[in-house]
C-alpha atoms as a PDB file:
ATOM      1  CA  UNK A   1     -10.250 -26.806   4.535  1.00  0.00           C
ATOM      2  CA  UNK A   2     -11.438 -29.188   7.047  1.00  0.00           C
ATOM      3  CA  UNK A   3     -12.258 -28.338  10.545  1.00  0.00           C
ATOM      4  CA  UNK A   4      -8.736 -29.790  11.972  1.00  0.00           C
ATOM      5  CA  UNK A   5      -7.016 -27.327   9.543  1.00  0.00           C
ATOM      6  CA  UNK A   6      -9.224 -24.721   9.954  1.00  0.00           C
ATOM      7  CA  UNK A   7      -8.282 -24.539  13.937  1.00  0.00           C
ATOM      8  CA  UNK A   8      -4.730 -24.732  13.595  1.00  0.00           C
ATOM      9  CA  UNK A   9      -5.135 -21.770  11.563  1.00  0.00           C
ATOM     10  CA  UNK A  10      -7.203 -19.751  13.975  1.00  0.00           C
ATOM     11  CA  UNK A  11      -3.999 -21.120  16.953  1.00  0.00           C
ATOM     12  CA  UNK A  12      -1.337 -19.765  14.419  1.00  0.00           C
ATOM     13  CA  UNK A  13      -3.406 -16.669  13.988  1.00  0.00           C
ATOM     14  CA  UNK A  14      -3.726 -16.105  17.551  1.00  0.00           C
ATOM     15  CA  UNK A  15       0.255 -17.094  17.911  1.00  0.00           C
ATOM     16  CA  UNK A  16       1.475 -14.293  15.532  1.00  0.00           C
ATOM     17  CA  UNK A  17      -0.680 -11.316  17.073  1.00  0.00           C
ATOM     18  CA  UNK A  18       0.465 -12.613  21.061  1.00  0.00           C
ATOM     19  CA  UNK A  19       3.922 -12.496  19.393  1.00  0.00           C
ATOM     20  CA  UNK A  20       3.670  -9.201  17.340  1.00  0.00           C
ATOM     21  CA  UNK A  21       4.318 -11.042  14.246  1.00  0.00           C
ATOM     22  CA  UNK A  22       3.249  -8.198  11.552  1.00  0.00           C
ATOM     23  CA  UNK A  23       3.508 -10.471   8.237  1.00  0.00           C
ATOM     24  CA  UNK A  24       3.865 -14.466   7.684  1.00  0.00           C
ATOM     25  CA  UNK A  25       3.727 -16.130   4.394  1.00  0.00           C
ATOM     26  CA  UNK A  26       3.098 -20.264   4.676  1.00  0.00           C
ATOM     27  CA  UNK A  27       2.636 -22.870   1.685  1.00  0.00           C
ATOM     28  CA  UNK A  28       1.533 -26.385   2.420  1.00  0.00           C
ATOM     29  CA  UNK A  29       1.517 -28.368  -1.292  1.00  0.00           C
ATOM     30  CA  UNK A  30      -1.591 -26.363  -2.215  1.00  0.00           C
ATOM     31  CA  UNK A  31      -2.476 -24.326   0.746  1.00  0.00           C
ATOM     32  CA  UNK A  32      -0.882 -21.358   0.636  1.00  0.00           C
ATOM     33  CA  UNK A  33      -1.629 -18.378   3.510  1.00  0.00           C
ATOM     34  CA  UNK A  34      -0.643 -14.640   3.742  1.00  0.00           C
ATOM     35  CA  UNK A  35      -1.537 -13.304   6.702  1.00  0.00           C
ATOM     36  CA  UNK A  36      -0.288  -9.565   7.370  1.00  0.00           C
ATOM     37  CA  UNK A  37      -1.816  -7.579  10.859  1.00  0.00           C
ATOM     38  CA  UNK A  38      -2.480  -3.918  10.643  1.00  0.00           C
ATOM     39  CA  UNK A  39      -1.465  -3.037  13.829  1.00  0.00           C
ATOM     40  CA  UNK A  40       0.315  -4.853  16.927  1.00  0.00           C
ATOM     41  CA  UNK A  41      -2.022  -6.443  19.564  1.00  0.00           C
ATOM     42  CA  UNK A  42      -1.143  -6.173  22.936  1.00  0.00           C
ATOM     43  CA  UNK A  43       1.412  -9.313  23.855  1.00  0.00           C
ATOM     44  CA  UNK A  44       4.948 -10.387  24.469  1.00  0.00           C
ATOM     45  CA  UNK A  45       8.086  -8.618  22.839  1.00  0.00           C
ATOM     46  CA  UNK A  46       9.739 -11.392  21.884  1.00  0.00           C
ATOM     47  CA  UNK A  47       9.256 -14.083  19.112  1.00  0.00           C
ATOM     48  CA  UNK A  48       8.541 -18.271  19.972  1.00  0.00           C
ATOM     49  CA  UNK A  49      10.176 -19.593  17.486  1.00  0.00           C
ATOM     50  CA  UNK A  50       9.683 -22.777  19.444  1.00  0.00           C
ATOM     51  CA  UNK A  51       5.729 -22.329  19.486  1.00  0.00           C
ATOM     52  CA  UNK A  52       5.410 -21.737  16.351  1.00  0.00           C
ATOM     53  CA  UNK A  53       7.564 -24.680  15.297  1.00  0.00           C
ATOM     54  CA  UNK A  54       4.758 -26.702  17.292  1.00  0.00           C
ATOM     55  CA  UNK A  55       1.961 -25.031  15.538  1.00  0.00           C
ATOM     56  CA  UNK A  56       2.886 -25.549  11.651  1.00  0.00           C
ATOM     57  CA  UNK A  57       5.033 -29.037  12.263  1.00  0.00           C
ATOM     58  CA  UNK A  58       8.771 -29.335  11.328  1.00  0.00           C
ATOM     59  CA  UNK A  59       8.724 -31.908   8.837  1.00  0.00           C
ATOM     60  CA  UNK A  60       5.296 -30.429   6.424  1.00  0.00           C
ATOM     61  CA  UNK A  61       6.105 -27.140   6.127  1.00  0.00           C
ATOM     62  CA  UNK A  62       7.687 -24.964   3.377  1.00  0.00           C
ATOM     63  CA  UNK A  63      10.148 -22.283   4.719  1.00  0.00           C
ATOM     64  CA  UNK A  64       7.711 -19.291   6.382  1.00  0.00           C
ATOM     65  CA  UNK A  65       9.017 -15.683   7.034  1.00  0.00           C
ATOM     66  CA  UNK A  66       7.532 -14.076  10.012  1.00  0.00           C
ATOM     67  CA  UNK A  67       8.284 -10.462  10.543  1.00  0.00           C
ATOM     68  CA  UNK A  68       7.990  -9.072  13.663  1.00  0.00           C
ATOM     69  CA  UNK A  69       5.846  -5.438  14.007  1.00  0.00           C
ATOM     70  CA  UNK A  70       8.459  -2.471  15.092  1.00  0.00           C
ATOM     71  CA  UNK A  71       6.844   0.645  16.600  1.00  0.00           C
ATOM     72  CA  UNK A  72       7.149   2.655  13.252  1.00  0.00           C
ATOM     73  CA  UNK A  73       5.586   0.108  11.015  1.00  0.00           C
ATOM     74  CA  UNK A  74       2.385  -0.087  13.562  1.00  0.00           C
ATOM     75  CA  UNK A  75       2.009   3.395  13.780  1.00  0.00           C
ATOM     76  CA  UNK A  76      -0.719   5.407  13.151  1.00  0.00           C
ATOM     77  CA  UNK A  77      -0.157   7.802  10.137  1.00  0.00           C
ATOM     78  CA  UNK A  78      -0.410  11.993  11.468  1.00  0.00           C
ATOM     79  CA  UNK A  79      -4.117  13.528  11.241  1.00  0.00           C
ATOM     80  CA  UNK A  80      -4.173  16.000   8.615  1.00  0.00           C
ATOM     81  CA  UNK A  81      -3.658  19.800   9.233  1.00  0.00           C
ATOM     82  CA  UNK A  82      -7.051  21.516   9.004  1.00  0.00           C
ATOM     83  CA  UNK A  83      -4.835  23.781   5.733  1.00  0.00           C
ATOM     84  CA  UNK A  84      -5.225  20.208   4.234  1.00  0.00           C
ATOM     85  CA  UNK A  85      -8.599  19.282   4.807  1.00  0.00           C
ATOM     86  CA  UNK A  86     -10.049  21.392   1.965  1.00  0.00           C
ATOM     87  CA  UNK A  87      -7.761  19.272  -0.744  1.00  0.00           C
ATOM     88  CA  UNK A  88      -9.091  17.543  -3.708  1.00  0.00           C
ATOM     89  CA  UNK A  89      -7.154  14.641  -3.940  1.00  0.00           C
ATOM     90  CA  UNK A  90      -6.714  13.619  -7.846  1.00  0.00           C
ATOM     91  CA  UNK A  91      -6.667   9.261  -7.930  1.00  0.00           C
ATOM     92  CA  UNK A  92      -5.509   7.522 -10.651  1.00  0.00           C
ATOM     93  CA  UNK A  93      -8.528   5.814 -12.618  1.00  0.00           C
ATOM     94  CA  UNK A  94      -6.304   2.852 -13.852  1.00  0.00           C
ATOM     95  CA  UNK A  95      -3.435   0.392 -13.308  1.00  0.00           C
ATOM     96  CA  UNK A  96      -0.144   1.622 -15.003  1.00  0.00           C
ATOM     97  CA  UNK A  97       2.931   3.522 -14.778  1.00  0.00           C
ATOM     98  CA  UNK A  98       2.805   7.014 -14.084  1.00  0.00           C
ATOM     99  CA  UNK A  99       4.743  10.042 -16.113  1.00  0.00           C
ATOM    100  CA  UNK A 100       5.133  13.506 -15.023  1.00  0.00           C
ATOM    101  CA  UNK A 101       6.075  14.835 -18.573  1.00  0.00           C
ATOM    102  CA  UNK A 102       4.994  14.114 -22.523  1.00  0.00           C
ATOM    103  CA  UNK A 103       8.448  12.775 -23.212  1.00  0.00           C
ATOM    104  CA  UNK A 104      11.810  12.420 -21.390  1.00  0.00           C
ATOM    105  CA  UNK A 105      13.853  15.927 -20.974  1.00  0.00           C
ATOM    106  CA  UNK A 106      10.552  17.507 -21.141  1.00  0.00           C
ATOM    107  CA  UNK A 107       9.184  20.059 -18.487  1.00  0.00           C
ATOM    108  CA  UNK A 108       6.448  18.181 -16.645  1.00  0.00           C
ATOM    109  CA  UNK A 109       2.793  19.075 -17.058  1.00  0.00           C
ATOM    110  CA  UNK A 110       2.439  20.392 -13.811  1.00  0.00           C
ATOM    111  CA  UNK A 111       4.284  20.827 -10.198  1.00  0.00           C
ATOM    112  CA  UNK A 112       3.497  21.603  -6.991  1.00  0.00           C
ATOM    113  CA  UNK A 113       1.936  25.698  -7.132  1.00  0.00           C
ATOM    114  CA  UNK A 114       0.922  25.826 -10.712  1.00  0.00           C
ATOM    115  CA  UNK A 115      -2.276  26.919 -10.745  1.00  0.00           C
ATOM    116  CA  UNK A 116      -4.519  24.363 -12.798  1.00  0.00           C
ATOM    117  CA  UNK A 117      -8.096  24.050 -15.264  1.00  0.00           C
ATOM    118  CA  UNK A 118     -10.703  21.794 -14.757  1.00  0.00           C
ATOM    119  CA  UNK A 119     -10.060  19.169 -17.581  1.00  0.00           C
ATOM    120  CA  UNK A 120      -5.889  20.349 -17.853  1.00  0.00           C
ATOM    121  CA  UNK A 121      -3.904  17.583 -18.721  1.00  0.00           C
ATOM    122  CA  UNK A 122      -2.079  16.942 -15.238  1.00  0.00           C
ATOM    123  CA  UNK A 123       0.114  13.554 -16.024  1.00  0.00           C
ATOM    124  CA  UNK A 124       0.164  10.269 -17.901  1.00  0.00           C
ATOM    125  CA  UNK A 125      -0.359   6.727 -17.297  1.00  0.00           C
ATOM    126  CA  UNK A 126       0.756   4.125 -19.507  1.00  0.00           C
ATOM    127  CA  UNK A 127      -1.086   1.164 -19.196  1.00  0.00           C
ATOM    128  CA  UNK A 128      -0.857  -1.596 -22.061  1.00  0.00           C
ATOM    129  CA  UNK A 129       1.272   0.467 -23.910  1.00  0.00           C
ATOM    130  CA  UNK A 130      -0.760   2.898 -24.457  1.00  0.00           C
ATOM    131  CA  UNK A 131      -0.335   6.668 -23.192  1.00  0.00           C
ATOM    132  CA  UNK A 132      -3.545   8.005 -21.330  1.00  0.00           C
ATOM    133  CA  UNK A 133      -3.930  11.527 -20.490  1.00  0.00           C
ATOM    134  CA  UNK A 134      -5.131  12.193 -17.016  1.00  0.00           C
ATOM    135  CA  UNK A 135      -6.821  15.137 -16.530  1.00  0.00           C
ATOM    136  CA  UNK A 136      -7.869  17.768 -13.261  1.00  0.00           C
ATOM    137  CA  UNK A 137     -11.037  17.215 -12.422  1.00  0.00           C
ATOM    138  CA  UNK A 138     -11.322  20.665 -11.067  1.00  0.00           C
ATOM    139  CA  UNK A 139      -9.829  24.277 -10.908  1.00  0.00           C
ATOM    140  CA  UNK A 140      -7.347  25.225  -8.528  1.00  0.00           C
ATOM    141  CA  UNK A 141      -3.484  24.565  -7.138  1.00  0.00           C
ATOM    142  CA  UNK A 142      -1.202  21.978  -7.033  1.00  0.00           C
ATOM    143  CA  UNK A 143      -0.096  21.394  -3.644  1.00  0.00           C
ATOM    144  CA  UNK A 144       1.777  17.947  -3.813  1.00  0.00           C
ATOM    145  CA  UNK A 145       2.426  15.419  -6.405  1.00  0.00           C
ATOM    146  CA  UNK A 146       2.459  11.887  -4.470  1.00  0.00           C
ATOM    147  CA  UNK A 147       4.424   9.604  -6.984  1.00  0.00           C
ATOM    148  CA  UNK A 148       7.704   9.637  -9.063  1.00  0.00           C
ATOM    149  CA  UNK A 149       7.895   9.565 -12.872  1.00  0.00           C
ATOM    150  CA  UNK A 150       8.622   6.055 -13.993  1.00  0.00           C
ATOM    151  CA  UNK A 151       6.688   4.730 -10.730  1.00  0.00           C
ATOM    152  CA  UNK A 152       3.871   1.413 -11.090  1.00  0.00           C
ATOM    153  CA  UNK A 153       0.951   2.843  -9.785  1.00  0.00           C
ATOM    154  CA  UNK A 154      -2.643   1.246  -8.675  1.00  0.00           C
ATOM    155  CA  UNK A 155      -6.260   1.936  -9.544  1.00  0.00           C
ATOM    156  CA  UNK A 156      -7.449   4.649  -6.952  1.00  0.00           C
ATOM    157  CA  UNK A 157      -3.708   5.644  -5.816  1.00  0.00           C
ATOM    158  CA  UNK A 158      -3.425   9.221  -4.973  1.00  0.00           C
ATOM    159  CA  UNK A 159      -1.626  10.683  -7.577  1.00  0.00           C
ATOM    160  CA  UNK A 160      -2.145  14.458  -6.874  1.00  0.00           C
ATOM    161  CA  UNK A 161      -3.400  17.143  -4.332  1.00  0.00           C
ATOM    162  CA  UNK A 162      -4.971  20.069  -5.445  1.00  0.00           C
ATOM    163  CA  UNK A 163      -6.438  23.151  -3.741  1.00  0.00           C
ATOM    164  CA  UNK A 164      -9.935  24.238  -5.438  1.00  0.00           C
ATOM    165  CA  UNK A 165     -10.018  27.592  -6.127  1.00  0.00           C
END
């Protein structure tokens, strides 16, 4: 990226948080950019289409989406309850799809206020087509199961909350 590019990016940057703009997706022939904000910066309410017409040039550039931040979608989530602070949180240790039971029509390994093992068998992943077992890493109750059977989940994802016991 050379140093002409490199400031129009920092202007469109600066454009989208004055404006709100949440997420924006631009390709260029090779460049592509993804930009998505975390929360709204302080700025006008409404969107410049006009500006940013100026800033990425009419005739160069490949249809963008801009979305503009609402108040829910920039909001903080609550502060846990202190009842909630003493929670293990079970994560899943690989990429996959998550199931709540051994087989379809089966009773699920575990739901919220069984009381559970260190090493119990809580759910399984698929990942490659292959069924792993994921297991309670310690002794105590199931508060809340965070995902649906059948659900794509990511490395690290909560999958489980349990109270030690």
């Amino acid at each position: 990226m050379n140093p002409e590019e490199l400031n129009a990016l920092k202007e469109l940057i600066a454009f989208l948080k004055d404006n709100q703009i949440g997420e924006f997706d631009l390709e260029r022939g090779d460049l592509k950019v993804r930009l998505k904000f975390a929360q709204a910066s302080g700025g006008s309410s409404g969107l410049d289409l006009a500006g940013l017409n100026r800033l990425l040039g009419s005739a160069s550039a490949a249809p963008a989406v801009a979305h503009p931040v609402t108040p829910a979608a920039s909001a903080q989530p609550p502060a846990p309850a202190d009842e909630d602070a003493d929670l293990h949180i079970v994560k899943s240790p690989i990429v996959g799809t998550f199931y709540e039971s051994p087989s379809p029509g089966s009773p699920p390994f575990v739901k919220p206020g069984d009381t559970v093992e260190a090493g119990q068998v809580l759910c399984i992943v698929e990942a490659m087509k292959l069924m792993n077992e994921i297991e309670s890493d310690v002794a105590g109750e199931i508060v809340k199961r965070f995902v649906q059977t059948g659900q794509p989940i990511e490395y690290g994802q909560p999958l489980f909350s349990v109270r030690p016991s």
